[in-house]
PDB file of N, CA and C in Angstrom:
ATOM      1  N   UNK A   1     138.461  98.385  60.988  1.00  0.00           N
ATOM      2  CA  UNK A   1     137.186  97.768  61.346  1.00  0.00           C
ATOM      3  C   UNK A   1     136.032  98.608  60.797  1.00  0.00           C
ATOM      4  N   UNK A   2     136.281 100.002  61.177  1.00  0.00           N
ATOM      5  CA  UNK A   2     134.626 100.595  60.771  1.00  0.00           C
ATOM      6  C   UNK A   2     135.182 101.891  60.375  1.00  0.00           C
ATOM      7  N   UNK A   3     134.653 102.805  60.109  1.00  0.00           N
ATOM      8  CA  UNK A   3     134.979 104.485  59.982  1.00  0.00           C
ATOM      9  C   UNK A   3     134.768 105.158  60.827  1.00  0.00           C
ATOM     10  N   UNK A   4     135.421 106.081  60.614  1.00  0.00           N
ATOM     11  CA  UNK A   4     135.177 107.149  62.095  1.00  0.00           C
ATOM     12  C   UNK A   4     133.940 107.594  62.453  1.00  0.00           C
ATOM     13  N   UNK A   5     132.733 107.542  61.282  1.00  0.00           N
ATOM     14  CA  UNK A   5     131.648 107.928  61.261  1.00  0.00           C
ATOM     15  C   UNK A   5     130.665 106.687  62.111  1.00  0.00           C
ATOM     16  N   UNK A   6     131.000 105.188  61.880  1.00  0.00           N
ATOM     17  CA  UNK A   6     130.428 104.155  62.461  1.00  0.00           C
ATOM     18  C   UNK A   6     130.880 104.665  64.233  1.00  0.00           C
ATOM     19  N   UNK A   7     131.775 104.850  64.220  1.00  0.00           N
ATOM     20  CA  UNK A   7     132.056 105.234  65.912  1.00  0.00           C
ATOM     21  C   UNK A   7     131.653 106.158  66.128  1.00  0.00           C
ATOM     22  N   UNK A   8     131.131 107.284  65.779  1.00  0.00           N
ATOM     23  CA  UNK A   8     130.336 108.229  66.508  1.00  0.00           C
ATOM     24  C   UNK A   8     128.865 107.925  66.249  1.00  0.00           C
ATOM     25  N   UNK A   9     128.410 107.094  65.327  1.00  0.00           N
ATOM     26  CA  UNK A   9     127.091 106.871  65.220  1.00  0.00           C
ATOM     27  C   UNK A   9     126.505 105.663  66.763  1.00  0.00           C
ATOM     28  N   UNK A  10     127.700 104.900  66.883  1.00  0.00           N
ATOM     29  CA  UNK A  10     127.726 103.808  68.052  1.00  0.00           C
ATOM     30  C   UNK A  10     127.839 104.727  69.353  1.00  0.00           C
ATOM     31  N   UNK A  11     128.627 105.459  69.560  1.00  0.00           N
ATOM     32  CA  UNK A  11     128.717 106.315  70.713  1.00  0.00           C
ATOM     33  C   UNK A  11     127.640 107.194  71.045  1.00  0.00           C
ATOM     34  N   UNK A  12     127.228 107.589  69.855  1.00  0.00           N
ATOM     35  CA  UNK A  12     125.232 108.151  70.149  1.00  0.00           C
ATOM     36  C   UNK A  12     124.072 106.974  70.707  1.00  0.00           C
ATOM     37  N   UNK A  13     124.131 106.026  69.977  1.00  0.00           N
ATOM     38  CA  UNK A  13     123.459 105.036  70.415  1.00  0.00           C
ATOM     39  C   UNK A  13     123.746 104.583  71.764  1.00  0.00           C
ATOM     40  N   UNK A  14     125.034 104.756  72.023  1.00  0.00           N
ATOM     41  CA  UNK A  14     125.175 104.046  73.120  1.00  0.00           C
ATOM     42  C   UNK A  14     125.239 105.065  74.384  1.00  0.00           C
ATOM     43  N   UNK A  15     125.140 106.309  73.883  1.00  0.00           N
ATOM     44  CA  UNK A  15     124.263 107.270  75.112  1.00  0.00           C
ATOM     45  C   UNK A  15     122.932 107.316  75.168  1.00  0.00           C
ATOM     46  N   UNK A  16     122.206 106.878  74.202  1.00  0.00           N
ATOM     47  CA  UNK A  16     120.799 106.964  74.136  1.00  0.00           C
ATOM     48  C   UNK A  16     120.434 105.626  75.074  1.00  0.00           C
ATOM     49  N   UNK A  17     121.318 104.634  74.652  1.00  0.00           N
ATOM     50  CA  UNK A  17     120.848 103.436  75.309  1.00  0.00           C
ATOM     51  C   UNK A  17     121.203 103.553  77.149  1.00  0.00           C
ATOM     52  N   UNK A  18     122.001 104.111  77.252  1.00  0.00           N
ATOM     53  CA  UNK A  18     122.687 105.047  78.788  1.00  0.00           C
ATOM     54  C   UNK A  18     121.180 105.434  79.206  1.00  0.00           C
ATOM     55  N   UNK A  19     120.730 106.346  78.789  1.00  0.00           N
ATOM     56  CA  UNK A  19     119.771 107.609  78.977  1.00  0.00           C
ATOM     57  C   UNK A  19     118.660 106.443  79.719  1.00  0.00           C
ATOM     58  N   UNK A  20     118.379 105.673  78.395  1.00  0.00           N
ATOM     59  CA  UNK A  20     117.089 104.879  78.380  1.00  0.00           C
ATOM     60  C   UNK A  20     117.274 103.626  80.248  1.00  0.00           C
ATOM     61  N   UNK A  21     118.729 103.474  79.575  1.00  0.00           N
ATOM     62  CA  UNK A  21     118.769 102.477  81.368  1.00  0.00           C
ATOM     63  C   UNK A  21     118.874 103.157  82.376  1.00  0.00           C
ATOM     64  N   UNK A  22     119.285 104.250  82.389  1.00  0.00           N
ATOM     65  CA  UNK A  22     119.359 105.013  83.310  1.00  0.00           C
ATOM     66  C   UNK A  22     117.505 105.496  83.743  1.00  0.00           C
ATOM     67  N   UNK A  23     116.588 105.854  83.115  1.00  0.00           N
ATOM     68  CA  UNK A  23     115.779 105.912  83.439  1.00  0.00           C
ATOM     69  C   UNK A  23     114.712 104.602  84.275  1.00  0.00           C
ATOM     70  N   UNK A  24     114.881 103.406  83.006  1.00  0.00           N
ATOM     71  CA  UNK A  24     114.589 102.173  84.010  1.00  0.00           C
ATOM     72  C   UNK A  24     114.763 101.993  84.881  1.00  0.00           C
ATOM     73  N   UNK A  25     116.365 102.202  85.428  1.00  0.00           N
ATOM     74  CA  UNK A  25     116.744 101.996  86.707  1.00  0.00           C
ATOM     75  C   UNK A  25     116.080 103.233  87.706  1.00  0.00           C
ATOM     76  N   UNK A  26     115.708 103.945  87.233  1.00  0.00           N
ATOM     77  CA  UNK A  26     114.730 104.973  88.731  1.00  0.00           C
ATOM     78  C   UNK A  26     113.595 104.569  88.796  1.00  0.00           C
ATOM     79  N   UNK A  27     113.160 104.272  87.612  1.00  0.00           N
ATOM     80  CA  UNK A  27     111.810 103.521  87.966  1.00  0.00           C
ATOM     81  C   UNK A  27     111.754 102.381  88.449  1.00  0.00           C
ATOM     82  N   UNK A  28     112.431 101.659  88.163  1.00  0.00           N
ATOM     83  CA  UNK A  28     112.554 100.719  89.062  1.00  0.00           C
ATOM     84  C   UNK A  28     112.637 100.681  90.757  1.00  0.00           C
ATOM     85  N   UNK A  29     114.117 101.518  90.900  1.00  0.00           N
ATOM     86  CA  UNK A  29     114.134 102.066  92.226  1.00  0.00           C
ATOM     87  C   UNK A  29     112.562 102.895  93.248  1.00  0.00           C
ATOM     88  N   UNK A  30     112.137 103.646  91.831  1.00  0.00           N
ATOM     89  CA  UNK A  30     111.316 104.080  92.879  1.00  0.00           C
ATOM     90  C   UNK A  30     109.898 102.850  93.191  1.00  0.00           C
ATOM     91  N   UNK A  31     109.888 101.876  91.996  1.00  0.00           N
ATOM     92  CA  UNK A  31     108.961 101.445  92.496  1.00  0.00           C
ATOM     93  C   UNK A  31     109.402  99.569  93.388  1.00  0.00           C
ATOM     94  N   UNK A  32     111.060  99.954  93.336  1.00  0.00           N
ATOM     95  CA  UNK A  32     111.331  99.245  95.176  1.00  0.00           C
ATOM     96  C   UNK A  32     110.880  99.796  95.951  1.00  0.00           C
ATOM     97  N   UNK A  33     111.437 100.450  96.244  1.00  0.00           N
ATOM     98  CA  UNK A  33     111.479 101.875  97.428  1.00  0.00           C
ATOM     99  C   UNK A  33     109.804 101.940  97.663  1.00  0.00           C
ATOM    100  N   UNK A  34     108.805 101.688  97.062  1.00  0.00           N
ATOM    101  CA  UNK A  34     107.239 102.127  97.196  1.00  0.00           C
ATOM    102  C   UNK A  34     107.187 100.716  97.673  1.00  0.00           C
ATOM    103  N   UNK A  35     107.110  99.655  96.981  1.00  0.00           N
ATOM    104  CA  UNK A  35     106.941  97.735  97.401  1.00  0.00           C
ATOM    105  C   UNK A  35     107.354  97.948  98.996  1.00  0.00           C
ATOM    106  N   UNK A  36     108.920  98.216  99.150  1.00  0.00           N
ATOM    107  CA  UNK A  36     109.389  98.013 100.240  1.00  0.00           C
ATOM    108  C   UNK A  36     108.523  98.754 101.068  1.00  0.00           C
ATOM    109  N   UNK A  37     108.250  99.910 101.040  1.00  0.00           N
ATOM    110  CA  UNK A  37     107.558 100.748 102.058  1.00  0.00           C
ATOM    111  C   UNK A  37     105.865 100.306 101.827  1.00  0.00           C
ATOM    112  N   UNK A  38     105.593  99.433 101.603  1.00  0.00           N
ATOM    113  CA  UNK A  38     104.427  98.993 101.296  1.00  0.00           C
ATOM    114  C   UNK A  38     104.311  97.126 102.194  1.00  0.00           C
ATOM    115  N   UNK A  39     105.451  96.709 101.312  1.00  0.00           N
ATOM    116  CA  UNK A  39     105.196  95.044 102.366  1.00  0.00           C
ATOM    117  C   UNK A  39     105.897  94.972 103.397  1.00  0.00           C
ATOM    118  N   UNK A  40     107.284  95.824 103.693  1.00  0.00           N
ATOM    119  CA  UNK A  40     107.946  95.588 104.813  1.00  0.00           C
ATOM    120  C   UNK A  40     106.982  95.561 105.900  1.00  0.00           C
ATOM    121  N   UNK A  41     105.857  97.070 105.960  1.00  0.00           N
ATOM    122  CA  UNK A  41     104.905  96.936 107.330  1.00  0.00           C
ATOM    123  C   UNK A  41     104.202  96.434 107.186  1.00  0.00           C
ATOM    124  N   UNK A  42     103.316  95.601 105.944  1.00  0.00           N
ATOM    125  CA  UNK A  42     102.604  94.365 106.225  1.00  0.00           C
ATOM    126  C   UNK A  42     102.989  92.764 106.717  1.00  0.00           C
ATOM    127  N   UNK A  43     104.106  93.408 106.071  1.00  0.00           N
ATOM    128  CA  UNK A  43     105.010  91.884 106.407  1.00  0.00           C
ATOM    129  C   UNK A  43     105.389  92.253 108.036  1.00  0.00           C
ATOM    130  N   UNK A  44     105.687  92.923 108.656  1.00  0.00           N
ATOM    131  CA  UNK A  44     105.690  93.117 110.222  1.00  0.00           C
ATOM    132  C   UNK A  44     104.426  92.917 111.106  1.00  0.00           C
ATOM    133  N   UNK A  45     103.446  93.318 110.752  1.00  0.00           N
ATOM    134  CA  UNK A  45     102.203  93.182 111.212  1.00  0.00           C
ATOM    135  C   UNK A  45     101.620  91.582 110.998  1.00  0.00           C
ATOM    136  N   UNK A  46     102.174  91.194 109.875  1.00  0.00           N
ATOM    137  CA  UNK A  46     101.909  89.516 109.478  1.00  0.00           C
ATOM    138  C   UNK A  46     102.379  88.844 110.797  1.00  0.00           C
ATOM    139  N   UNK A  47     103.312  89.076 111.012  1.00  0.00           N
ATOM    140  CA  UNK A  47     104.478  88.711 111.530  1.00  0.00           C
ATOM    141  C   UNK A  47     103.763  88.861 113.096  1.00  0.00           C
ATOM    142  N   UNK A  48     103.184  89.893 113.301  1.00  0.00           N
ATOM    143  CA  UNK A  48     103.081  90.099 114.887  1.00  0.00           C
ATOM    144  C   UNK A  48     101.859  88.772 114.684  1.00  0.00           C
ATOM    145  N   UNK A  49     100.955  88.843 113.959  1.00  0.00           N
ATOM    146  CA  UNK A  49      99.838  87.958 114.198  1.00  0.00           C
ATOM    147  C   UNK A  49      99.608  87.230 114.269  1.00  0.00           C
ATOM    148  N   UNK A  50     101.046  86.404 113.335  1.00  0.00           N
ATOM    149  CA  UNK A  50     101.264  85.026 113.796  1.00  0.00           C
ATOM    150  C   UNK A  50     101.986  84.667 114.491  1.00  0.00           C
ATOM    151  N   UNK A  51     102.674  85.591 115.396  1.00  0.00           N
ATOM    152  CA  UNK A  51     103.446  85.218 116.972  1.00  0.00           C
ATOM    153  C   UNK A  51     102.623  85.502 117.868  1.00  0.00           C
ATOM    154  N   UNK A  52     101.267  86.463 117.619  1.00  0.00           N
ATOM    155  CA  UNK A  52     100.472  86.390 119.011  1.00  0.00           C
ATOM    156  C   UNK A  52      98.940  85.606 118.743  1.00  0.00           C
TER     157      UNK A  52
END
């Protein structure tokens, strides 16, 4: 299929591309983790105001 050289050039790429999702995914996380801690207590307080 390819040379030994195409497979280590793919196996770099495909740690770089690792690296790169791996970072998305914390940013992401952290900016759940901030939303959540941000609407959960508005969304509770919503919540009280329109039950009382």
């Amino acid at each position: 299929m390819g040379s030994p050289r195409d497979g280590a050039h793919s196996g770099r790429a495909a740690g770089l591309v690792w690296l790169i999702d791996r970072q998305e995914v914390s940013m992401t996380q952290s900016a759940l983790s901030f939303l959540l801690g941000v609407i959960a207590p508005l969304t509770l307080v919503g919540w009280l105001i329109v039950l009382h």
